[in-house]
Protein backbone atom coordinates (compact mmCIF):
# COMPACT_ATOMS: atom_id res chain seq x y z
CA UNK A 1 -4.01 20.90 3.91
CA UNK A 2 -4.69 17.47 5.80
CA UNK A 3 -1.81 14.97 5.61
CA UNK A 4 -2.93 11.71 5.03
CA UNK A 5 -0.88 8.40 4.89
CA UNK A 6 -1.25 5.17 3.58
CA UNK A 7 -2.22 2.47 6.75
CA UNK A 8 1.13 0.43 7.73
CA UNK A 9 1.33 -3.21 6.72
CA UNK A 10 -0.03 -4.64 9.62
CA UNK A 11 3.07 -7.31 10.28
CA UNK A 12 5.71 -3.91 9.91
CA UNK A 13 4.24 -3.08 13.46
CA UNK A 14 4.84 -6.76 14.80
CA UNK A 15 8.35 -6.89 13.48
CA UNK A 16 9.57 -3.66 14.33
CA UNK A 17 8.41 -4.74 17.86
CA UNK A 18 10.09 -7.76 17.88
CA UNK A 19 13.33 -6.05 16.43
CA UNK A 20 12.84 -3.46 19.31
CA UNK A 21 12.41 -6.20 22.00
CA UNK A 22 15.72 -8.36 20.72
CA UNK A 23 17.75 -5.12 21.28
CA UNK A 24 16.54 -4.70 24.37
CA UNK A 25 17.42 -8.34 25.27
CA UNK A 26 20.85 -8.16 23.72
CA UNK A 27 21.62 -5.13 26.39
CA UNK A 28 20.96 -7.78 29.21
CA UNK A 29 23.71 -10.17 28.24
CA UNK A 30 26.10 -7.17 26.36
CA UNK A 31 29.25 -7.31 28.80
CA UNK A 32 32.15 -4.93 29.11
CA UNK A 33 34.65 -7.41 30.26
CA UNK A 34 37.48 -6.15 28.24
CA UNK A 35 37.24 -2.80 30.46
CA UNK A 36 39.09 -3.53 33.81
CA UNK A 37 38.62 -0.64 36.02
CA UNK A 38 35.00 0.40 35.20
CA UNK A 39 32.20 0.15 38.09
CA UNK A 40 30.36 -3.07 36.80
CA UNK A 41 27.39 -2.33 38.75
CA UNK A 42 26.76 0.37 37.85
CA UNK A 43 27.31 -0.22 34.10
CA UNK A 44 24.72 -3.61 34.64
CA UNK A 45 22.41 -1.60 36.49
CA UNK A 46 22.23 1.07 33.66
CA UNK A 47 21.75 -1.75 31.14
CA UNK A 48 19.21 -3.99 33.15
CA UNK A 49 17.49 -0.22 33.06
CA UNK A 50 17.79 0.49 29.25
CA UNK A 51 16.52 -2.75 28.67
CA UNK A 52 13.85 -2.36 30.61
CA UNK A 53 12.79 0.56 28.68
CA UNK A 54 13.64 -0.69 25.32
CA UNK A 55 10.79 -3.54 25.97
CA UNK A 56 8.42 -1.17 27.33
CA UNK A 57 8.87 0.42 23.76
CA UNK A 58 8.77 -2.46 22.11
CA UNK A 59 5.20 -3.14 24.08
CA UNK A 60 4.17 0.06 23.49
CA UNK A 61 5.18 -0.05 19.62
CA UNK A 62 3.23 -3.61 19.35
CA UNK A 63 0.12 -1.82 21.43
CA UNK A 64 -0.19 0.72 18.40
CA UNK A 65 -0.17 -1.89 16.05
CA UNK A 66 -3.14 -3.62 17.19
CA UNK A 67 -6.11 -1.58 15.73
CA UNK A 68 -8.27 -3.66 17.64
CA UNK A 69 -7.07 -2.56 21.25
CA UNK A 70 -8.73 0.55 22.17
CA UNK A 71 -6.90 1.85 24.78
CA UNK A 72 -6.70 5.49 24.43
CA UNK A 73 -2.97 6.19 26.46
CA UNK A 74 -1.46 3.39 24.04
CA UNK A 75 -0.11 6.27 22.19
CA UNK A 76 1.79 7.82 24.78
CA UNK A 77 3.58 4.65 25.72
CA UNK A 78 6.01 5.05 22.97
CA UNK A 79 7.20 8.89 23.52
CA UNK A 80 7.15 8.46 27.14
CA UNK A 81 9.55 5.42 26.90
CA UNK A 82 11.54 6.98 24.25
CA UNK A 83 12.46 10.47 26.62
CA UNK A 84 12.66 7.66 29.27
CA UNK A 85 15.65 6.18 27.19
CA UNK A 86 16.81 9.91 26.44
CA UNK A 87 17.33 10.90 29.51
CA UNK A 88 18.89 7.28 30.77
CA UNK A 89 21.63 7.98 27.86
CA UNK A 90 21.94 11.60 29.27
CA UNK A 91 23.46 10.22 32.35
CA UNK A 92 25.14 7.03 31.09
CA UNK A 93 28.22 6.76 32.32
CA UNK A 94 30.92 4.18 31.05
């Protein structure tokens, strides 16, 4: 048996981007000030690089919802940034 699905309201994909891409930008100004003690480098570093990867799957999520960009690797952006973000929580340290 073939699985088929209904098509996505187009705008889901946009906003699911965008909700992607604010989480992404809330990492860049979350703080840990109330922590005294902690390497703060390191903790900004790791969150400057979650960040990162959270708008590369935000991108990646808004590439798939454009039907009309064919670009055949679009749909690899958003597993490959979502092991990226895997394995940067594997090693987290805080």
């Amino acid at each position: 048996l073939v699985a088929r699905r209904e098509k996505p309201n187009p705008s889901a994909g946009f906003v699911m981007a965008a909700v992607l891409a604010l989480g992404g930008i809330a990492l860049l100004y979350h703080e840990h000030e109330h922590s005294p003690g902690m390497d703060m480098a390191l903790i900004v570093k790791q969150h400057t690089m979650m960040a990162m990867t959270a708008l590369f799957i935000a991108a990646g999520w808004l590439a798939e919802s454009l039907e009309r960009l064919f670009w055949k690797p679009k749909h690899y952006l958003v597993p490959i940034g979502l092991i990226l973000i895997g394995l940067e929580l594997a090693v987290y340290t805080e």
